[in-house]
PDB file of N, CA and C in Angstrom:
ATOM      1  N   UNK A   1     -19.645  15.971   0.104  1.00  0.00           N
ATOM      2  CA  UNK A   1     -20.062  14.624  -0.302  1.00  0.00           C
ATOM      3  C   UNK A   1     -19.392  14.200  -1.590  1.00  0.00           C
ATOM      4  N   UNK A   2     -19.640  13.351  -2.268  1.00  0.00           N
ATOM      5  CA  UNK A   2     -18.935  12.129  -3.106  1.00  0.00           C
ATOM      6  C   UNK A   2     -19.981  11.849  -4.268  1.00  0.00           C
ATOM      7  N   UNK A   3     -19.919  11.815  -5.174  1.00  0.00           N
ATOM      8  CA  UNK A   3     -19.072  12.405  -6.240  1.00  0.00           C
ATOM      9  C   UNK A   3     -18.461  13.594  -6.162  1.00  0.00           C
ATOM     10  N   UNK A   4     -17.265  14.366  -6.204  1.00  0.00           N
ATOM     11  CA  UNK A   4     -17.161  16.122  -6.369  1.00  0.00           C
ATOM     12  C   UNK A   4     -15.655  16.074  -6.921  1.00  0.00           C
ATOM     13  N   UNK A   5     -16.042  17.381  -7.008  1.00  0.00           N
ATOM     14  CA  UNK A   5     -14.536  18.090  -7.834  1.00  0.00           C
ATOM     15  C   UNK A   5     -13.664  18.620  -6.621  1.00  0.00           C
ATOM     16  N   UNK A   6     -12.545  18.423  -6.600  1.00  0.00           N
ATOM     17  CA  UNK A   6     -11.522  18.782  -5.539  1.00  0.00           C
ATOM     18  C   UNK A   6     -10.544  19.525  -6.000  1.00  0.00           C
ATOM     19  N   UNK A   7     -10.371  20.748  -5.845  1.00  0.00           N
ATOM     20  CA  UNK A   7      -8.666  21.139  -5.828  1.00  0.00           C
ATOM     21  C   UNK A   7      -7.225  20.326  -5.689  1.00  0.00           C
ATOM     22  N   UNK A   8      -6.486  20.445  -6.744  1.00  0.00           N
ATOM     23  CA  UNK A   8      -5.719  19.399  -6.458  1.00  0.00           C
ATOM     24  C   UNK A   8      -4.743  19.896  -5.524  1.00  0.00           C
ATOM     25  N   UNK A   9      -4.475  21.047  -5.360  1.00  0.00           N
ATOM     26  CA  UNK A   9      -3.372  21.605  -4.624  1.00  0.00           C
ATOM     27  C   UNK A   9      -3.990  21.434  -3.057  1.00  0.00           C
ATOM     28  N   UNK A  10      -5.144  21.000  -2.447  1.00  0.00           N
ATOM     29  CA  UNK A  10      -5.304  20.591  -1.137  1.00  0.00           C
ATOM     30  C   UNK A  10      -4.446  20.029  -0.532  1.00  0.00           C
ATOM     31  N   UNK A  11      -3.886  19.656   0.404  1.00  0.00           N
ATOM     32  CA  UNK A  11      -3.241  18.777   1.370  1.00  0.00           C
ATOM     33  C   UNK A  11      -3.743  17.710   1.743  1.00  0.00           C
ATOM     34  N   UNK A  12      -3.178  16.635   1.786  1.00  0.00           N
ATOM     35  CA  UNK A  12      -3.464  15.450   2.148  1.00  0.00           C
ATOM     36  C   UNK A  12      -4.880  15.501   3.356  1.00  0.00           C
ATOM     37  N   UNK A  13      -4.624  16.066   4.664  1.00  0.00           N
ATOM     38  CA  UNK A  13      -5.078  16.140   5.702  1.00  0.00           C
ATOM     39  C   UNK A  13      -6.632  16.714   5.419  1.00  0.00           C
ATOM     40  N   UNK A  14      -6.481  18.073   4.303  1.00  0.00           N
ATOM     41  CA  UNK A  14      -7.769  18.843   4.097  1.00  0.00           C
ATOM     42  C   UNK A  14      -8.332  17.955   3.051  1.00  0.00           C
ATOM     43  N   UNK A  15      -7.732  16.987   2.135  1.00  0.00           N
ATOM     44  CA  UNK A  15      -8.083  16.438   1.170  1.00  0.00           C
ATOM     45  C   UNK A  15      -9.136  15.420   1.969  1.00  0.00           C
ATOM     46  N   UNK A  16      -8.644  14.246   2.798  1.00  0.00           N
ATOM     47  CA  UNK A  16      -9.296  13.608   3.870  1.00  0.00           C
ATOM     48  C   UNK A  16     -10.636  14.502   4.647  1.00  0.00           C
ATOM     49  N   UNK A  17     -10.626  15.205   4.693  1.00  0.00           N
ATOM     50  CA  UNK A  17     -11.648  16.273   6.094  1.00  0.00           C
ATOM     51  C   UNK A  17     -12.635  16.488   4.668  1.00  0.00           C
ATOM     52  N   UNK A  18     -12.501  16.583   3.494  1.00  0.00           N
ATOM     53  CA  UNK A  18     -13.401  16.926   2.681  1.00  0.00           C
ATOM     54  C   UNK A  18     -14.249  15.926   2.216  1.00  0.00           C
ATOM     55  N   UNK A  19     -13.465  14.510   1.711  1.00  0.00           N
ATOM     56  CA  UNK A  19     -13.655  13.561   1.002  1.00  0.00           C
ATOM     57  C   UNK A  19     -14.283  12.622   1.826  1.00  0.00           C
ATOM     58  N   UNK A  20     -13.521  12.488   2.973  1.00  0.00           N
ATOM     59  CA  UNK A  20     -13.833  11.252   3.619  1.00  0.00           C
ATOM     60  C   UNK A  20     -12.542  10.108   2.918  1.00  0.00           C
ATOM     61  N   UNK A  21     -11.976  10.499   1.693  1.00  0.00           N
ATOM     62  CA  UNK A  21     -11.395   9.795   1.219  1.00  0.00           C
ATOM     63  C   UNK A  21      -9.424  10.194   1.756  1.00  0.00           C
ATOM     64  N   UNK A  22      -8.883   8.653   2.491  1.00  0.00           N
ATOM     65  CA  UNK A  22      -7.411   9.009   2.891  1.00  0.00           C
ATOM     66  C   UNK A  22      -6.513   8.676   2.070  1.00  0.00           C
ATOM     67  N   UNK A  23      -5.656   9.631   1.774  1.00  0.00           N
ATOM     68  CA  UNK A  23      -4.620   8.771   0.923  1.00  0.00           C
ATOM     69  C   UNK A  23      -3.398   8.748   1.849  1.00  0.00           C
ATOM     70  N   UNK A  24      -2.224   7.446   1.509  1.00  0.00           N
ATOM     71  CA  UNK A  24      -1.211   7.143   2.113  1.00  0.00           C
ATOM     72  C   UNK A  24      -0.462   8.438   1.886  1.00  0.00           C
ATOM     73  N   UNK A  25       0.492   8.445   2.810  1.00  0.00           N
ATOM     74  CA  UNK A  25       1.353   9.422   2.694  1.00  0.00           C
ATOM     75  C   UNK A  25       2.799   9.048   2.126  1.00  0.00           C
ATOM     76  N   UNK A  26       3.347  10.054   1.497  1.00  0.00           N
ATOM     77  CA  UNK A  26       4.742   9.544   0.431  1.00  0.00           C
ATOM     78  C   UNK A  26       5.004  10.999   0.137  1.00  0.00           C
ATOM     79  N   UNK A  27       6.058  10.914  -0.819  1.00  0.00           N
ATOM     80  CA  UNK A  27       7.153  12.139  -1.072  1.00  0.00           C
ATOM     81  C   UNK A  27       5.619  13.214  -1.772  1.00  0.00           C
ATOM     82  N   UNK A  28       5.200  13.563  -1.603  1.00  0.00           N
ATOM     83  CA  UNK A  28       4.523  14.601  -1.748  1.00  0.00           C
ATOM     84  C   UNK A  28       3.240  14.982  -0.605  1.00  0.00           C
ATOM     85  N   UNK A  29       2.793  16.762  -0.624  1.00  0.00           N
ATOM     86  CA  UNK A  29       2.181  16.982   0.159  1.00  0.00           C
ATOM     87  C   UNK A  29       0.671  17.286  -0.430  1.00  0.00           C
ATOM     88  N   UNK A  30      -0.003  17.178  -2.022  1.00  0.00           N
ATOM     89  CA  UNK A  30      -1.150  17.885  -2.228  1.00  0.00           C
ATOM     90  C   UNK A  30      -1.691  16.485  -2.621  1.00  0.00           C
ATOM     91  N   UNK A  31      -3.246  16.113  -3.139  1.00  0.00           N
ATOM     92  CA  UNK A  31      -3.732  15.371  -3.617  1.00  0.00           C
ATOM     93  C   UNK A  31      -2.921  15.173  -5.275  1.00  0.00           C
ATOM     94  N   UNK A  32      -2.269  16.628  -5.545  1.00  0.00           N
ATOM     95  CA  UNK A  32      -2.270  16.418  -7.069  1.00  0.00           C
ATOM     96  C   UNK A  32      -0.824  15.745  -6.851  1.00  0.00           C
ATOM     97  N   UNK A  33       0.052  15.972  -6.000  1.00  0.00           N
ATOM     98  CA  UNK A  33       1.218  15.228  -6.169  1.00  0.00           C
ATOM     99  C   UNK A  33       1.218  13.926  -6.324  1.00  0.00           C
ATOM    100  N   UNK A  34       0.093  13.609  -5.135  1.00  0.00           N
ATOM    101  CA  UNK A  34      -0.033  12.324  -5.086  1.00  0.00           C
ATOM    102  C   UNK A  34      -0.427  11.254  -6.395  1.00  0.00           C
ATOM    103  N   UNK A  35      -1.063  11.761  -7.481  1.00  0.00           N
ATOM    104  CA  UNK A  35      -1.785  11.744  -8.570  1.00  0.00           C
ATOM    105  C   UNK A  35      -0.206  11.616  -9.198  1.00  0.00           C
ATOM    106  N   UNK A  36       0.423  12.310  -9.417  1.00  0.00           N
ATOM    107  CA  UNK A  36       1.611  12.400 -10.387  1.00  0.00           C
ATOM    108  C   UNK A  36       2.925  11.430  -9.439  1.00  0.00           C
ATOM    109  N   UNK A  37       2.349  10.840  -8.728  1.00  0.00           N
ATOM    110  CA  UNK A  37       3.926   9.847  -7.851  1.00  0.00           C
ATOM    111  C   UNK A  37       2.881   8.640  -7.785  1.00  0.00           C
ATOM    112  N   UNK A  38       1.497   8.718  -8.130  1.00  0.00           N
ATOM    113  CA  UNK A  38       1.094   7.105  -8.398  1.00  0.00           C
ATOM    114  C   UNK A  38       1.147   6.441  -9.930  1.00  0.00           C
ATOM    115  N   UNK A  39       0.990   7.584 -10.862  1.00  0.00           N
ATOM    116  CA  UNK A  39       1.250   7.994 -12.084  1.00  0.00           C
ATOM    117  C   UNK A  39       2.245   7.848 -12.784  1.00  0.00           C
ATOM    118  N   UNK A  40       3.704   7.995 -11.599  1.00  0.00           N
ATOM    119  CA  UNK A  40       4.801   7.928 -12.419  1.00  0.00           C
ATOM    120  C   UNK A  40       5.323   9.166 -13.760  1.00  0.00           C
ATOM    121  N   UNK A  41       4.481  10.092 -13.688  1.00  0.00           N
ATOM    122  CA  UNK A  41       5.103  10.969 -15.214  1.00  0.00           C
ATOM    123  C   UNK A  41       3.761  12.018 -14.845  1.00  0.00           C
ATOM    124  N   UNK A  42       3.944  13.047 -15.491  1.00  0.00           N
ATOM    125  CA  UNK A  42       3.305  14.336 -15.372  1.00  0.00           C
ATOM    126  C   UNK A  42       2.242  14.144 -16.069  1.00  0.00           C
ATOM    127  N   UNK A  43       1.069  14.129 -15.464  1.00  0.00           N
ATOM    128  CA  UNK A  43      -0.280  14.163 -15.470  1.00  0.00           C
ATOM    129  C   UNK A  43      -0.946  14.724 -16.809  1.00  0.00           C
ATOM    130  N   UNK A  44      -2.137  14.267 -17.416  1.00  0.00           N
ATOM    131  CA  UNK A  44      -2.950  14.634 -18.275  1.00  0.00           C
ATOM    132  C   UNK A  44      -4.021  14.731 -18.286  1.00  0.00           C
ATOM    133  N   UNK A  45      -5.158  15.566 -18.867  1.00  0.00           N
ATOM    134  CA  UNK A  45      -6.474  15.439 -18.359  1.00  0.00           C
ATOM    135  C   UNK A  45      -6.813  14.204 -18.830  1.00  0.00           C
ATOM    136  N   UNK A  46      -7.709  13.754 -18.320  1.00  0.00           N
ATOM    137  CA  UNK A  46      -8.627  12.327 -18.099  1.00  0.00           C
ATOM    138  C   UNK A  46      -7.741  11.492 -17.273  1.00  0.00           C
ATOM    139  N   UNK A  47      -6.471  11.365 -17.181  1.00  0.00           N
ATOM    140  CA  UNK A  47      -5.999  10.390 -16.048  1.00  0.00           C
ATOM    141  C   UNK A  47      -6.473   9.956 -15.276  1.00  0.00           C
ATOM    142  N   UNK A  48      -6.285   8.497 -14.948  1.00  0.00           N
ATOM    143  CA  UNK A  48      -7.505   7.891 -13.606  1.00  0.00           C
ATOM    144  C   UNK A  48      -6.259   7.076 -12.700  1.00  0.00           C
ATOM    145  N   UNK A  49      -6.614   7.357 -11.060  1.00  0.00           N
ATOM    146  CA  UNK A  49      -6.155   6.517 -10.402  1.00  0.00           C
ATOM    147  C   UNK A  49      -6.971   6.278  -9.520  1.00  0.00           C
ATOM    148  N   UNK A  50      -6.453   4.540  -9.113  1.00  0.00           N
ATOM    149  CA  UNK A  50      -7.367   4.199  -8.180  1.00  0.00           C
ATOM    150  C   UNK A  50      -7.198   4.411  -6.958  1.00  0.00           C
ATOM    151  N   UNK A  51      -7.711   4.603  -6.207  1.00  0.00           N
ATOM    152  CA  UNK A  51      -7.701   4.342  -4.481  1.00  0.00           C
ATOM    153  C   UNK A  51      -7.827   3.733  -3.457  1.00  0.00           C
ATOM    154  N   UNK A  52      -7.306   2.362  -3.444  1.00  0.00           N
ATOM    155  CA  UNK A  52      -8.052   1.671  -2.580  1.00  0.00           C
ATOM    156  C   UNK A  52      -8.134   1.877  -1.316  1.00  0.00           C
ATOM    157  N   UNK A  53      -9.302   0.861  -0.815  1.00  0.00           N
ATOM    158  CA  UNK A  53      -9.818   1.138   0.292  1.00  0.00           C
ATOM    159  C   UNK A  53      -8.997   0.047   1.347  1.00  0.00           C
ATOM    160  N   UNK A  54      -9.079   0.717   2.413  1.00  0.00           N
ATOM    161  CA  UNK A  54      -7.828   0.514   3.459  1.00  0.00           C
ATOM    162  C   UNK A  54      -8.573   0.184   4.629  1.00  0.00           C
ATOM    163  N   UNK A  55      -8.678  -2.128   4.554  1.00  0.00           N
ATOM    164  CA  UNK A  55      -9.844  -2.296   5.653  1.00  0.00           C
ATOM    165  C   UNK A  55      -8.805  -2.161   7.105  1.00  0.00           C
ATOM    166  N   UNK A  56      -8.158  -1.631   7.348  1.00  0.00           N
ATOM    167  CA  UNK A  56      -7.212  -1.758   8.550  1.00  0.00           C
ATOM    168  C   UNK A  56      -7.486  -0.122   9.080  1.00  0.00           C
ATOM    169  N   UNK A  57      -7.298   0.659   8.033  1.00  0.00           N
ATOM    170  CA  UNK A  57      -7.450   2.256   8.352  1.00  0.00           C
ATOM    171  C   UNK A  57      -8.597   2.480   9.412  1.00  0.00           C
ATOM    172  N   UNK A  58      -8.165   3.171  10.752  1.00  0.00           N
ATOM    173  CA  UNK A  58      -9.198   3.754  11.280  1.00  0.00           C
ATOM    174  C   UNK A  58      -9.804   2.842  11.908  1.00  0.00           C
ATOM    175  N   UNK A  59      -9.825   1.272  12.357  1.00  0.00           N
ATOM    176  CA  UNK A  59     -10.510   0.467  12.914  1.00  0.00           C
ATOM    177  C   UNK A  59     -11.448  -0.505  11.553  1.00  0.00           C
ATOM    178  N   UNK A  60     -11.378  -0.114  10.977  1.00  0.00           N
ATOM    179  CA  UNK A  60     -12.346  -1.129   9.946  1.00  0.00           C
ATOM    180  C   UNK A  60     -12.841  -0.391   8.646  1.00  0.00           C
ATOM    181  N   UNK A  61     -13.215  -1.000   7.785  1.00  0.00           N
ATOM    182  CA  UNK A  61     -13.765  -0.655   6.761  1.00  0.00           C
ATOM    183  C   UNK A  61     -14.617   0.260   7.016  1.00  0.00           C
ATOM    184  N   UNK A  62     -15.172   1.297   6.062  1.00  0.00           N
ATOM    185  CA  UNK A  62     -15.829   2.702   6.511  1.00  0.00           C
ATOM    186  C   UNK A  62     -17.303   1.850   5.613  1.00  0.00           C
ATOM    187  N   UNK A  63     -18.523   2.331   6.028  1.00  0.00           N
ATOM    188  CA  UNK A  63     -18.955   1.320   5.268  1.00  0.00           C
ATOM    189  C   UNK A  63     -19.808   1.845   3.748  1.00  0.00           C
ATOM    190  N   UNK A  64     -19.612   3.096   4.284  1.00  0.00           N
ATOM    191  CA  UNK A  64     -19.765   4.459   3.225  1.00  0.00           C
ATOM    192  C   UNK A  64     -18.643   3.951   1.802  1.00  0.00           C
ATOM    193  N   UNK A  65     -17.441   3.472   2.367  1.00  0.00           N
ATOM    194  CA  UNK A  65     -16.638   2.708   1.136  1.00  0.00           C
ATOM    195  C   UNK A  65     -17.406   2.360  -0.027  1.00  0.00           C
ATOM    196  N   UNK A  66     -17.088   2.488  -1.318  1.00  0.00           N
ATOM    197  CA  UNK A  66     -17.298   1.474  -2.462  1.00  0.00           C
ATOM    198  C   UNK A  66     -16.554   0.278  -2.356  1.00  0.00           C
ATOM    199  N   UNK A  67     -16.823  -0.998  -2.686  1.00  0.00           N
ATOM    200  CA  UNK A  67     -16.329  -1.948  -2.987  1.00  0.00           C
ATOM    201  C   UNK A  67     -15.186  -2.159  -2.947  1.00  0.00           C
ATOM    202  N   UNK A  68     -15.355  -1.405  -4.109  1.00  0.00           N
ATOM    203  CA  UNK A  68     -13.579  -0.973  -5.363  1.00  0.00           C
ATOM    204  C   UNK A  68     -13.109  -0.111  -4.733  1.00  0.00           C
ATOM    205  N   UNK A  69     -13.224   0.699  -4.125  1.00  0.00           N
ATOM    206  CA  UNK A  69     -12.649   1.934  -3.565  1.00  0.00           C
ATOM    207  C   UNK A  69     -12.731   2.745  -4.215  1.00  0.00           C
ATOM    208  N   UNK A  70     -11.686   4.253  -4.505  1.00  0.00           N
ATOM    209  CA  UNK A  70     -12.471   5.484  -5.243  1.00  0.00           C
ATOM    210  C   UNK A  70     -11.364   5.340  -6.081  1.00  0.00           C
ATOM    211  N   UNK A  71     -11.857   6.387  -7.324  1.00  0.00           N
ATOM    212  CA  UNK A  71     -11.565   6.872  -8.548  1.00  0.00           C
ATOM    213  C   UNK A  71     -11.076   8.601  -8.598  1.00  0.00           C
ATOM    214  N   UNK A  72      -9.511   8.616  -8.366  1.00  0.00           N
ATOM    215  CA  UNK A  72      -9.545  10.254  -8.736  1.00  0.00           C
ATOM    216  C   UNK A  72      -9.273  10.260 -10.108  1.00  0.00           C
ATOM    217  N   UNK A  73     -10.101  11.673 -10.949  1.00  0.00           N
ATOM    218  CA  UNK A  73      -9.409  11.643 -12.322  1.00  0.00           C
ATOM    219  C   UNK A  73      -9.301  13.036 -12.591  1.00  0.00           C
ATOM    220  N   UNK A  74      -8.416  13.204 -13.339  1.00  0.00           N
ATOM    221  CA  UNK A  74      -7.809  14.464 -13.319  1.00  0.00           C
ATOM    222  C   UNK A  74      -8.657  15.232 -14.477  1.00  0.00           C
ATOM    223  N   UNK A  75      -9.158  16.095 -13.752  1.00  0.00           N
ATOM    224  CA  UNK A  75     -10.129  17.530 -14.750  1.00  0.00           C
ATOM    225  C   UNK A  75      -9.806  18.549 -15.187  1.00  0.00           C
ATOM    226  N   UNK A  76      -8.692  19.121 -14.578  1.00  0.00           N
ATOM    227  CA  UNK A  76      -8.112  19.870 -15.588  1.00  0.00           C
ATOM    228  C   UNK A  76      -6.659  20.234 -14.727  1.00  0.00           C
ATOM    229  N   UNK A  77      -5.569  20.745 -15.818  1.00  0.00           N
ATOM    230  CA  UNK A  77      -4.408  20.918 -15.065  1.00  0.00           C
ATOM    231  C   UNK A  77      -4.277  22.883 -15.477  1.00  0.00           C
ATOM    232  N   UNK A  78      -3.176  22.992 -14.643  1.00  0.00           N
ATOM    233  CA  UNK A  78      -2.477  24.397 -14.727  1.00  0.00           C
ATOM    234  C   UNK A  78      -1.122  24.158 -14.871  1.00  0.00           C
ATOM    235  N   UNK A  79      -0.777  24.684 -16.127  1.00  0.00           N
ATOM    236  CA  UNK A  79       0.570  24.107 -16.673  1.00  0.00           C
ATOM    237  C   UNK A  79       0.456  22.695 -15.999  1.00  0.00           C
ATOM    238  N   UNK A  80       1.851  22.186 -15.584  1.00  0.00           N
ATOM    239  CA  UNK A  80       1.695  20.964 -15.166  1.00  0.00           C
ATOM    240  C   UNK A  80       1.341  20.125 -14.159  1.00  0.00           C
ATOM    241  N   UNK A  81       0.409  21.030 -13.219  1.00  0.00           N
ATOM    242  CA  UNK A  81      -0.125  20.758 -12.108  1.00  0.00           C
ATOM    243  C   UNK A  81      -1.331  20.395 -12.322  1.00  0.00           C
ATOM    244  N   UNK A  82      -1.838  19.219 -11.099  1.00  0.00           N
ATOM    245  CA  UNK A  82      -3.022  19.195 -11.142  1.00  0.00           C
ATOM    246  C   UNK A  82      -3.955  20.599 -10.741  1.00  0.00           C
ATOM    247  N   UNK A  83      -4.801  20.678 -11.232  1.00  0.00           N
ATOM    248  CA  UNK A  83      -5.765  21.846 -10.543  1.00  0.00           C
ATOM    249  C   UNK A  83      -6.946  21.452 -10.297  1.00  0.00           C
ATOM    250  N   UNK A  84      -7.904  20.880 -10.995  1.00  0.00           N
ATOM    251  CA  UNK A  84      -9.095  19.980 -10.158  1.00  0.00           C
ATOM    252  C   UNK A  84      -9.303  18.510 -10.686  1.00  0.00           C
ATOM    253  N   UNK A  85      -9.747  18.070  -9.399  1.00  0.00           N
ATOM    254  CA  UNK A  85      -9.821  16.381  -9.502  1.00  0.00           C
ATOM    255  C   UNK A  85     -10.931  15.654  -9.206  1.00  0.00           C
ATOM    256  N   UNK A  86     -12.211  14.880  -9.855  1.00  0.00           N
ATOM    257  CA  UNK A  86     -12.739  14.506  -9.933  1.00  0.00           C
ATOM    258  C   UNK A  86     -12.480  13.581  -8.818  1.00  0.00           C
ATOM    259  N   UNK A  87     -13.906  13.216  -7.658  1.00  0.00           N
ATOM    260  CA  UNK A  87     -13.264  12.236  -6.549  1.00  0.00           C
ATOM    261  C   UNK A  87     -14.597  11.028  -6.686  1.00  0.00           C
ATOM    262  N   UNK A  88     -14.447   9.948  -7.301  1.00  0.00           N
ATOM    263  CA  UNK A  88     -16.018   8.984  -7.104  1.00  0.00           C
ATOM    264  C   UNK A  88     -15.721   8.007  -7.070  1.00  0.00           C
ATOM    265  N   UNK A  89     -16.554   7.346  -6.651  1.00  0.00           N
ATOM    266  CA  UNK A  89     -16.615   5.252  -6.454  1.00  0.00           C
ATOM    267  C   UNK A  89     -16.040   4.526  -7.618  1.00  0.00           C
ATOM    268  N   UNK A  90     -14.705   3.939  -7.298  1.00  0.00           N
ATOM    269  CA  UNK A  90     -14.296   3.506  -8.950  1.00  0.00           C
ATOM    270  C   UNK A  90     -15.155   2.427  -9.028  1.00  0.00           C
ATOM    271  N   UNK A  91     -15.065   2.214 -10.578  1.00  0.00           N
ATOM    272  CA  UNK A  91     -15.921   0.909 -11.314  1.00  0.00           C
ATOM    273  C   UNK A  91     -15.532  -0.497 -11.002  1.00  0.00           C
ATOM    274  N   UNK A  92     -16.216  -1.448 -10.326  1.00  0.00           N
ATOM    275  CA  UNK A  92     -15.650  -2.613 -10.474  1.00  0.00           C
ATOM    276  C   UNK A  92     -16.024  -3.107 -11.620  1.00  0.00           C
ATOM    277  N   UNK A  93     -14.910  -4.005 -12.262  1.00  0.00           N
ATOM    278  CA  UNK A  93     -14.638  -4.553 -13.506  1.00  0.00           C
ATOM    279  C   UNK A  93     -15.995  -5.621 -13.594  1.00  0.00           C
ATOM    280  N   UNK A  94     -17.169  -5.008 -14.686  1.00  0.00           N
ATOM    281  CA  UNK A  94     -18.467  -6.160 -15.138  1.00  0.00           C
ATOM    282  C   UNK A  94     -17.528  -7.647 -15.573  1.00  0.00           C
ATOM    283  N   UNK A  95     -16.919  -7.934 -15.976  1.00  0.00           N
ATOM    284  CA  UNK A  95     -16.845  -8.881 -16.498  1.00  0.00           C
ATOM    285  C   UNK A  95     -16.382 -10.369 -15.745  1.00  0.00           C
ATOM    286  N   UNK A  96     -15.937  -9.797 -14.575  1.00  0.00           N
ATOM    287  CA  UNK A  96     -15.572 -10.382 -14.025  1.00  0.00           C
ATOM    288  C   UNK A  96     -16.644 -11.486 -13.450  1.00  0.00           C
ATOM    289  N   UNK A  97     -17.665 -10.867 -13.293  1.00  0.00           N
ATOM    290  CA  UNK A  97     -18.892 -11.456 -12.633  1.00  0.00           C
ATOM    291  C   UNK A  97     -19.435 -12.531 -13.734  1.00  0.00           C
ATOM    292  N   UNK A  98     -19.283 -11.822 -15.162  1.00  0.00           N
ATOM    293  CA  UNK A  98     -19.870 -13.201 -16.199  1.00  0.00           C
ATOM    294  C   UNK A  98     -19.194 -14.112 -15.983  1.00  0.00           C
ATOM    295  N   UNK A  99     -17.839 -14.274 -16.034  1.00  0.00           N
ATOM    296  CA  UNK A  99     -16.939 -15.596 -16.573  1.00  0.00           C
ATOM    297  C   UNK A  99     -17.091 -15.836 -14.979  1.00  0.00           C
ATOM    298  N   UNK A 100     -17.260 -15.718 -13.514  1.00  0.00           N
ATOM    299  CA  UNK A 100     -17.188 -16.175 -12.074  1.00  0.00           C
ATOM    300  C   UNK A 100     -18.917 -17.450 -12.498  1.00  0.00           C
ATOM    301  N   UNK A 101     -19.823 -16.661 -13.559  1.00  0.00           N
ATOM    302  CA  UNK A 101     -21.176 -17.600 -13.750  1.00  0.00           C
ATOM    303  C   UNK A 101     -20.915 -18.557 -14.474  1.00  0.00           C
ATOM    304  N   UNK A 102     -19.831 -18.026 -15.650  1.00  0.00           N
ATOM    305  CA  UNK A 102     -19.600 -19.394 -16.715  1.00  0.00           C
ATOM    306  C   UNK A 102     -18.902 -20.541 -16.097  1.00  0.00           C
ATOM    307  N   UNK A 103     -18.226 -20.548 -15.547  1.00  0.00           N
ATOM    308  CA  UNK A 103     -16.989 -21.197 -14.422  1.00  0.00           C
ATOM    309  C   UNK A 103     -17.864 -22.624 -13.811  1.00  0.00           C
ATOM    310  N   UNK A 104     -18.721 -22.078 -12.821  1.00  0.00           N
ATOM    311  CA  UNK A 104     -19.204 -23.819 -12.440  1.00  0.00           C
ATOM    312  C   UNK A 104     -19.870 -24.751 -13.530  1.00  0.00           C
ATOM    313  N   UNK A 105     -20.594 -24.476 -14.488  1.00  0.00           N
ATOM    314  CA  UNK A 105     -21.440 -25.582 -15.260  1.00  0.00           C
ATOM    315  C   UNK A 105     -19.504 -26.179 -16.228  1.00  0.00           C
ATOM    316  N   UNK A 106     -18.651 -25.601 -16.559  1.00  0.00           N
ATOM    317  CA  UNK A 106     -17.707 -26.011 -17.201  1.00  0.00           C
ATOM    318  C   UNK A 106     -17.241 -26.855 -16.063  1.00  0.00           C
ATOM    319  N   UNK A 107     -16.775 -26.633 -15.122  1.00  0.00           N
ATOM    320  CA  UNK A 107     -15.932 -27.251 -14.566  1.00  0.00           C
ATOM    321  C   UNK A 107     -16.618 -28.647 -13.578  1.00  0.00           C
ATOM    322  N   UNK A 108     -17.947 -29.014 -13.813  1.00  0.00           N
ATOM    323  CA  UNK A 108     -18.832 -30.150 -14.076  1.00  0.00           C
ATOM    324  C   UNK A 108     -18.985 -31.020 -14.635  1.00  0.00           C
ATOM    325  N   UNK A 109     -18.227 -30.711 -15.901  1.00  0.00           N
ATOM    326  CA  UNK A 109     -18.101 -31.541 -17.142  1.00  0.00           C
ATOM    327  C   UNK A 109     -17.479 -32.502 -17.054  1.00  0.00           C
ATOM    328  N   UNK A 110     -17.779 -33.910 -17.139  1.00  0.00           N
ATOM    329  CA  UNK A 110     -16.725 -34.915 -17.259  1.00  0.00           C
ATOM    330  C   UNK A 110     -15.245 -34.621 -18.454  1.00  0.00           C
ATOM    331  N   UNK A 111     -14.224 -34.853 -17.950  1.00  0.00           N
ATOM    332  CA  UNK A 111     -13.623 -34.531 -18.971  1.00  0.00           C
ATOM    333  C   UNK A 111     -12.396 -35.930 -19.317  1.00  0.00           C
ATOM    334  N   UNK A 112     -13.262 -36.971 -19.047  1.00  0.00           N
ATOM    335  CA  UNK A 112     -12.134 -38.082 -19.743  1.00  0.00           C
ATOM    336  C   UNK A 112     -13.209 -39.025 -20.096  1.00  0.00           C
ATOM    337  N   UNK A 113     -12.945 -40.252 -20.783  1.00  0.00           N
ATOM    338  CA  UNK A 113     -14.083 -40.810 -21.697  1.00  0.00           C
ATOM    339  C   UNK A 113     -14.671 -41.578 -20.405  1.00  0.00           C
ATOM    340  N   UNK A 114     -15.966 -42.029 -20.013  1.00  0.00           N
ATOM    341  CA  UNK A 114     -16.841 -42.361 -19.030  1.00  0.00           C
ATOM    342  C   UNK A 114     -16.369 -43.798 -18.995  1.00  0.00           C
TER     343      UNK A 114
END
């Protein structure tokens, strides 16, 4: 289940069978590669990437999905490998929701002289 800690050296395929969570496939074969080719540069602890969720994958949205989709973040490395990876529901951005409330009473406003 979801929140958990994952091995990063899993395989894509076992990474999926554990998580529930799929990642695309590209020039690498472990979760941690994948982490360091979305990353761009060799990994550090706390690193976060996102995951989105893929409404086409599999017939439809899973409904177990978060919103946002998931959050891997990197927990600790071995030399420069990932070695375990934090797997949970990333955060959708709070703020977004204030300024979506501030938005209609402004845009109500007369804005040239009556």
């Amino acid at each position: 289940g979801l929140p958990a800690v994952v091995d990063g050296r899993l395989n894509l395929a076992d990474f999926a069978e554990r998580t529930g969570v799929p990642l695309p496939a590209g020039p690498y074969e472990t979760v941690g590669g994948y982490v360091m080719a979305a990353l761009g540069r060799l990994p550090v602890t706390g690193d976060e990437v996102p995951v989105a969720v893929d409404p086409d994958d599999a017939g439809g949205p899973d409904p177990d999905d978060p919103p946002g989709g998931w959050l891997l973040r990197v927990v600790a490395l071995d030399g420069r490998r990932v070695s375990r990876l934090a797997v949970s529901p990333a955060r959708l951005p709070e703020p977004r929701r204030e300024v979506t409330a501030a938005l209609p009473p402004v845009a109500t406003r007369p804005t040239g002289p009556s």
